[in-house]
C-alpha atoms as a PDB file:
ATOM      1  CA  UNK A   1       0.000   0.000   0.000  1.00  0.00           C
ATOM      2  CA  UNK A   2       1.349   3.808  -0.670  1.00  0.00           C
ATOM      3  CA  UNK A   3       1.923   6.187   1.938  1.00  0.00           C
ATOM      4  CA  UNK A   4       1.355   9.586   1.304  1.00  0.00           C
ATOM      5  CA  UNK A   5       2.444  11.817   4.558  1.00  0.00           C
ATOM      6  CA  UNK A   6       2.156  15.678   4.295  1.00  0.00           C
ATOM      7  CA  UNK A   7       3.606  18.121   6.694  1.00  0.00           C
ATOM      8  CA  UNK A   8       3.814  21.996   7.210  1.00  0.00           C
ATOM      9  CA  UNK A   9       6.884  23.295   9.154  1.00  0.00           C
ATOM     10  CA  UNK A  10       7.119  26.913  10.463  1.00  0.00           C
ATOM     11  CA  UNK A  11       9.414  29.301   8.254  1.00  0.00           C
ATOM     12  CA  UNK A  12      12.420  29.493   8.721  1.00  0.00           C
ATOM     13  CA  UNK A  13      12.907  26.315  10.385  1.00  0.00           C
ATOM     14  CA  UNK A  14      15.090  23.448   9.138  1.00  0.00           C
ATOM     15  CA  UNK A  15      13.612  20.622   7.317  1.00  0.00           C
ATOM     16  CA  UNK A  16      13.090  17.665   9.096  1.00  0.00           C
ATOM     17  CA  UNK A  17      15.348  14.333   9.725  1.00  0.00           C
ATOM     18  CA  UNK A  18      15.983  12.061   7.326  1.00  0.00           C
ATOM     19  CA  UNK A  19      14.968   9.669   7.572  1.00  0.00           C
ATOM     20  CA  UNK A  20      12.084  10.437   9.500  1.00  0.00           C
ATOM     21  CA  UNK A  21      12.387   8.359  13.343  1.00  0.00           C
ATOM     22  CA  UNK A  22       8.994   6.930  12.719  1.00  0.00           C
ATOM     23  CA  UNK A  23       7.962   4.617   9.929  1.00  0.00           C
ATOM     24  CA  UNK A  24       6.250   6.562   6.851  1.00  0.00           C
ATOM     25  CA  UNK A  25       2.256   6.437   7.449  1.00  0.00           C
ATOM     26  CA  UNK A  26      -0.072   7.937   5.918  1.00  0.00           C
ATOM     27  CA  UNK A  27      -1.055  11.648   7.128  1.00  0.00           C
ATOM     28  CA  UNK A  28      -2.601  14.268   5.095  1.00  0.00           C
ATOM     29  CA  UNK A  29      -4.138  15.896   8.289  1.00  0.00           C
ATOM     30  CA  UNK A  30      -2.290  19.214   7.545  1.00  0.00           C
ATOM     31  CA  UNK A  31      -3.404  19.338   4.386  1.00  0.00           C
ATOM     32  CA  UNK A  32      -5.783  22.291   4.056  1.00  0.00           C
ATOM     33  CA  UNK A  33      -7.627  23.768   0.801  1.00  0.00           C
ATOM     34  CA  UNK A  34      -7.372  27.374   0.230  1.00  0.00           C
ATOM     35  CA  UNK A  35     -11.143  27.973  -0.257  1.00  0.00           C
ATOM     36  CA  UNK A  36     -11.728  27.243   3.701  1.00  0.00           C
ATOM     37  CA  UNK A  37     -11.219  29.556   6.389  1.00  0.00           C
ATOM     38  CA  UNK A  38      -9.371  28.755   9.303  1.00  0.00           C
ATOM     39  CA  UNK A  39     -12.366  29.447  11.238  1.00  0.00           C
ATOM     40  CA  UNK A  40     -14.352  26.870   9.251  1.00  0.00           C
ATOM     41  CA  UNK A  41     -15.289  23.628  10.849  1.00  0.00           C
ATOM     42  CA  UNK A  42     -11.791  21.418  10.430  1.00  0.00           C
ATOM     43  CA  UNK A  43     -10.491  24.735   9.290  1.00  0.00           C
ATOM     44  CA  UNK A  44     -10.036  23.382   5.778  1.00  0.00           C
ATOM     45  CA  UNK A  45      -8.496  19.942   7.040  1.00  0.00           C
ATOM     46  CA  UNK A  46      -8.830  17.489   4.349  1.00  0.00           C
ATOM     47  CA  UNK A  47      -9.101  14.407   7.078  1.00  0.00           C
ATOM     48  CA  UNK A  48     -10.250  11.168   6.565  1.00  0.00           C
ATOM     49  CA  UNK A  49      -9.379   8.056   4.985  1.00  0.00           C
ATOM     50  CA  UNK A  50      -7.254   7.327   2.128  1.00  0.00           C
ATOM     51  CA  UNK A  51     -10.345   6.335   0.105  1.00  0.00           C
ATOM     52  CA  UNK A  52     -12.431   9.399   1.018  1.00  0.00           C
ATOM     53  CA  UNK A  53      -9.619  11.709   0.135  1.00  0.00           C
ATOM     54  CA  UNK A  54      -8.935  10.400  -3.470  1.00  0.00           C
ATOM     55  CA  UNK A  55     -12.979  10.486  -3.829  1.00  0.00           C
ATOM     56  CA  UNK A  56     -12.830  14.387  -2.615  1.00  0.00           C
ATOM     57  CA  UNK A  57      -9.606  14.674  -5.531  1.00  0.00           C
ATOM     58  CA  UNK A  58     -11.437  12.930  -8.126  1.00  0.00           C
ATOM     59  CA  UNK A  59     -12.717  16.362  -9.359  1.00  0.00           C
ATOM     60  CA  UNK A  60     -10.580  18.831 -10.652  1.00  0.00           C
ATOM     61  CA  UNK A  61     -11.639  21.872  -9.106  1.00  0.00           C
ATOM     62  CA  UNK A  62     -10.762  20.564  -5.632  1.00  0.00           C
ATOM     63  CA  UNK A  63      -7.880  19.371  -6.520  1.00  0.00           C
ATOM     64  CA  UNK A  64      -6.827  23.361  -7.226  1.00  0.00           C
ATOM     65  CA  UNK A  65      -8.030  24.324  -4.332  1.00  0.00           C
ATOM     66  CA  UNK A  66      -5.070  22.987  -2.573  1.00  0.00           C
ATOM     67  CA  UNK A  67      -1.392  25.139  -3.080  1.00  0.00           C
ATOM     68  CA  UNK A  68       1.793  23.911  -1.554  1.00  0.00           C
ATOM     69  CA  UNK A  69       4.797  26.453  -0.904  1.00  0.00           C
ATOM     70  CA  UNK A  70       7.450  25.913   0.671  1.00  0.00           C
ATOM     71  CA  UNK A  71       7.023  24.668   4.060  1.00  0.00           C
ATOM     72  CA  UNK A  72       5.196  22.061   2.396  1.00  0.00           C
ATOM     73  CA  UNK A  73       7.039  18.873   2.625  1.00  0.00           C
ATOM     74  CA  UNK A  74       5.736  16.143   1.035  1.00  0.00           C
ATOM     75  CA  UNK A  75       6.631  12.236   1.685  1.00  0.00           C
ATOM     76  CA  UNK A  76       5.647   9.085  -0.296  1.00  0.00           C
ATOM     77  CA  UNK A  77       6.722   5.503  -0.744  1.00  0.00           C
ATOM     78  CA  UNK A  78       8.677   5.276  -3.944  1.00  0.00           C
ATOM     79  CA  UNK A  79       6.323   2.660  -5.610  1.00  0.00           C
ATOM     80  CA  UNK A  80       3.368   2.237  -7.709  1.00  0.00           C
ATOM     81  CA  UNK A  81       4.562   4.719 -10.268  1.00  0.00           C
ATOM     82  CA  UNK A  82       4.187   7.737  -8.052  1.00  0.00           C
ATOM     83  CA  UNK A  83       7.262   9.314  -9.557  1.00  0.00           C
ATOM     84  CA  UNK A  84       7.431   9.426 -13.399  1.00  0.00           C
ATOM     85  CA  UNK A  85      10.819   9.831 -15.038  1.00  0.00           C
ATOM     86  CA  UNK A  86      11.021  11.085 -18.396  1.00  0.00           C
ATOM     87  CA  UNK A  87      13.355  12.706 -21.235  1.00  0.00           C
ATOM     88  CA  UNK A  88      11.384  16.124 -19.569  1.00  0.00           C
ATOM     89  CA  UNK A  89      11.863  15.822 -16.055  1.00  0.00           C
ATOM     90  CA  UNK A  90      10.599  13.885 -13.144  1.00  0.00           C
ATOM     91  CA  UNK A  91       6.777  14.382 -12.311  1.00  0.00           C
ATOM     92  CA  UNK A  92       5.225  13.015  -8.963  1.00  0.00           C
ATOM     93  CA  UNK A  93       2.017  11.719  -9.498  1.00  0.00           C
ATOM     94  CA  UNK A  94      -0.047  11.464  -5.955  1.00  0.00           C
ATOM     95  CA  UNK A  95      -3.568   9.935  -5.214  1.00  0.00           C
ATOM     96  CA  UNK A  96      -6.340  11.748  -6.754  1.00  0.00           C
ATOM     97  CA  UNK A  97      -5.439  12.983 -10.171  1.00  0.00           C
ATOM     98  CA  UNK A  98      -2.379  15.193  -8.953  1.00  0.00           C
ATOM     99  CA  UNK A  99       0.750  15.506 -10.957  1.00  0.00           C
ATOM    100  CA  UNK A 100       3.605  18.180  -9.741  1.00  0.00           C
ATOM    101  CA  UNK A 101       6.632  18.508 -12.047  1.00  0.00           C
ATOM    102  CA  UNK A 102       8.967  18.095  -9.730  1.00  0.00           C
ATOM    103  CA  UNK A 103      11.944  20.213 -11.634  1.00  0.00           C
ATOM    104  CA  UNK A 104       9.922  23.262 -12.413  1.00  0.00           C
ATOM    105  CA  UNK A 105      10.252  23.730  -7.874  1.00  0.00           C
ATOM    106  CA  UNK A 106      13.484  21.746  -7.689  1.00  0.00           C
ATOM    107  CA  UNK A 107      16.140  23.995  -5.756  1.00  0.00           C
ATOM    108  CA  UNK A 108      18.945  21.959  -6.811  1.00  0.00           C
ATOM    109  CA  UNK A 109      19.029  20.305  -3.391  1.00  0.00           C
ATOM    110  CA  UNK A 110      19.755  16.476  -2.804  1.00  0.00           C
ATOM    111  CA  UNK A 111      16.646  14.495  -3.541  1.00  0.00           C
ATOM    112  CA  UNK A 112      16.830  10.918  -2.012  1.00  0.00           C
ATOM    113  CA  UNK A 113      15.140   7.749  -3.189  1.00  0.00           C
ATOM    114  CA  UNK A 114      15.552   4.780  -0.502  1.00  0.00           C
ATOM    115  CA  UNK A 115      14.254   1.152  -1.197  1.00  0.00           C
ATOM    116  CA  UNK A 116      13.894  -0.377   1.689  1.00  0.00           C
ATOM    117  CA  UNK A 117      12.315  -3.230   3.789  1.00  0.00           C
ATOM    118  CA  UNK A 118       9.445  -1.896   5.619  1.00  0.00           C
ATOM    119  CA  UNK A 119       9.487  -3.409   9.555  1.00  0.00           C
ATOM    120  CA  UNK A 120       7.132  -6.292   9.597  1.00  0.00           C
ATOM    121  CA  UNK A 121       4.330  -5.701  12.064  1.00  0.00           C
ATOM    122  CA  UNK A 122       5.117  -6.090  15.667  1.00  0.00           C
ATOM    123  CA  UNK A 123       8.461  -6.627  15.026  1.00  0.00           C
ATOM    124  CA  UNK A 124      10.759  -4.446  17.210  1.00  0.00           C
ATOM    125  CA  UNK A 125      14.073  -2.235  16.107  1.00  0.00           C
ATOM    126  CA  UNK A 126      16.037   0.872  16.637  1.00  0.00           C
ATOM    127  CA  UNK A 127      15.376   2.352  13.058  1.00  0.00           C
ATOM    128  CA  UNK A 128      11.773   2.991  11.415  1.00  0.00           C
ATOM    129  CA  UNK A 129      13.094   1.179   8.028  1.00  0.00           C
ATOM    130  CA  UNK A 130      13.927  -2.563   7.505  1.00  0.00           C
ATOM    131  CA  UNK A 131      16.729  -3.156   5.701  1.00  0.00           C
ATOM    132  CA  UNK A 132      17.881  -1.209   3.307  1.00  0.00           C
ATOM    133  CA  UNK A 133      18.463  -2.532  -0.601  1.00  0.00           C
ATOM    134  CA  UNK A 134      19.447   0.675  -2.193  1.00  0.00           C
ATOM    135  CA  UNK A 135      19.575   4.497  -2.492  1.00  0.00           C
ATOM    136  CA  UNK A 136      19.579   7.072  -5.213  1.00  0.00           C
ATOM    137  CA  UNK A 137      20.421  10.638  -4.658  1.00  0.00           C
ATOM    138  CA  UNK A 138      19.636  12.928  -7.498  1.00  0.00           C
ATOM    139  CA  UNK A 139      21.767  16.483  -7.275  1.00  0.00           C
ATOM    140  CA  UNK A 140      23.374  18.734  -9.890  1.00  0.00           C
ATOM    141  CA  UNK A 141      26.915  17.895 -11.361  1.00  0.00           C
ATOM    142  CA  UNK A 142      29.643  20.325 -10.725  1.00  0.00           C
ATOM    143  CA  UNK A 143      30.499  22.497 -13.769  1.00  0.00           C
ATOM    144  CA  UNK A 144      26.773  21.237 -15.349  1.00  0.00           C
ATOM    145  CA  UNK A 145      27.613  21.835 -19.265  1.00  0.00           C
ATOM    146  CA  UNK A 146      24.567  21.472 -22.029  1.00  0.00           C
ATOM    147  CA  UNK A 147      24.633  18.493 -23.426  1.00  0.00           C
ATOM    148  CA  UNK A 148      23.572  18.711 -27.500  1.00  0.00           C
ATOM    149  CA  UNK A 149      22.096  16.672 -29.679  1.00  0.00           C
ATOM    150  CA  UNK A 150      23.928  16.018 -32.787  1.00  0.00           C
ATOM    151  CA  UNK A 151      22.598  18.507 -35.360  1.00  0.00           C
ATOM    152  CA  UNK A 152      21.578  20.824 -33.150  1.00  0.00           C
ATOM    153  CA  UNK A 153      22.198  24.692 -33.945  1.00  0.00           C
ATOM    154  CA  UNK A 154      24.388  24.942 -30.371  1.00  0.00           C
ATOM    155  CA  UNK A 155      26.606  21.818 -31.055  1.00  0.00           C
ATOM    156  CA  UNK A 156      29.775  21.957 -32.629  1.00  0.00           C
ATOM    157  CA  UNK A 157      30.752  21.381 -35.789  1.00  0.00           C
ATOM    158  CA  UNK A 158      32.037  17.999 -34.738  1.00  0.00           C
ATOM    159  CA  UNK A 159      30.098  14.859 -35.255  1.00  0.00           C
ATOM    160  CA  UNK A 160      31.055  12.848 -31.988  1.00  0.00           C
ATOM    161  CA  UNK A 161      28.795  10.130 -30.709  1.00  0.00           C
END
């Protein structure tokens, strides 16, 4: 099953640990639409279960309602497709209908991919994760030079492959 945890941290204040202490869950409880007040009952909480949340998502205009800056931090298990690499980019596609293109708000920080065990249930350990198979981090290269396709009006006049 996916996890999809969302979290809002105060300005100013630095992100938190990675990896998180506590296994990934799913938690959208700070996830509020923009159309609510905060003086609205749930104060524009989108709370409930997974199922009830991707029903609320299923229509577009909803789905807009909701704007992410950044204190937003958003947290998913790396499976069932939710990230989409492409010759374009990398998008994330969540629950619901939502796709973000991730490198349009990329600030060039480390972005890390861990596949991992997840702790069976009841079984006891210092770390949230089982044990871990792999991990990709994704940053910009030093000295990052355009890379052109042979043909192409910027590439040189040379026709190395």
């Amino acid at each position: 099953m996916p996890y999809l945890r969302h979290q809002r941290s105060a300005p100013g204040t630095p992100a938190p640990q990675f990896p998180p202490k506590e296994p990934l869950s799913d938690d959208a409880s700070q996830l509020r639409t923009t159309s609510a007040s905060p003086t609205s009952p749930g104060g524009g909480k989108l709370e409930g279960s997974p199922s009830k949340r991707r029903g609320y998502f299923a229509n577009a205009l909803r789905r807009q309602e909701v704007v992410f800056g950044p204190e937003d931090i958003v947290t998913t298990d790396f499976c069932y497709d939710f990230l989409q690499f492409s010759h374009s980019g990398i998008a994330l596609r969540l629950p619901g209908g939502i796709t973000i293109d991730v490198m349009k708000y990329w600030d060039g920080q480390p972005v890390r991919f861990v596949c991992c065990e997840r702790v069976k249930k009841g079984e006891r350990t210092d770390r949230p994760w089982g044990r871990i198979l792999w991990c990709v981090v994704i940053e910009p290269a030093e000295d990052d030079v355009p890379v052109y396709e042979k043909g192409s009006a910027s590439s040189s006049g040379s026709d190395v492959d």
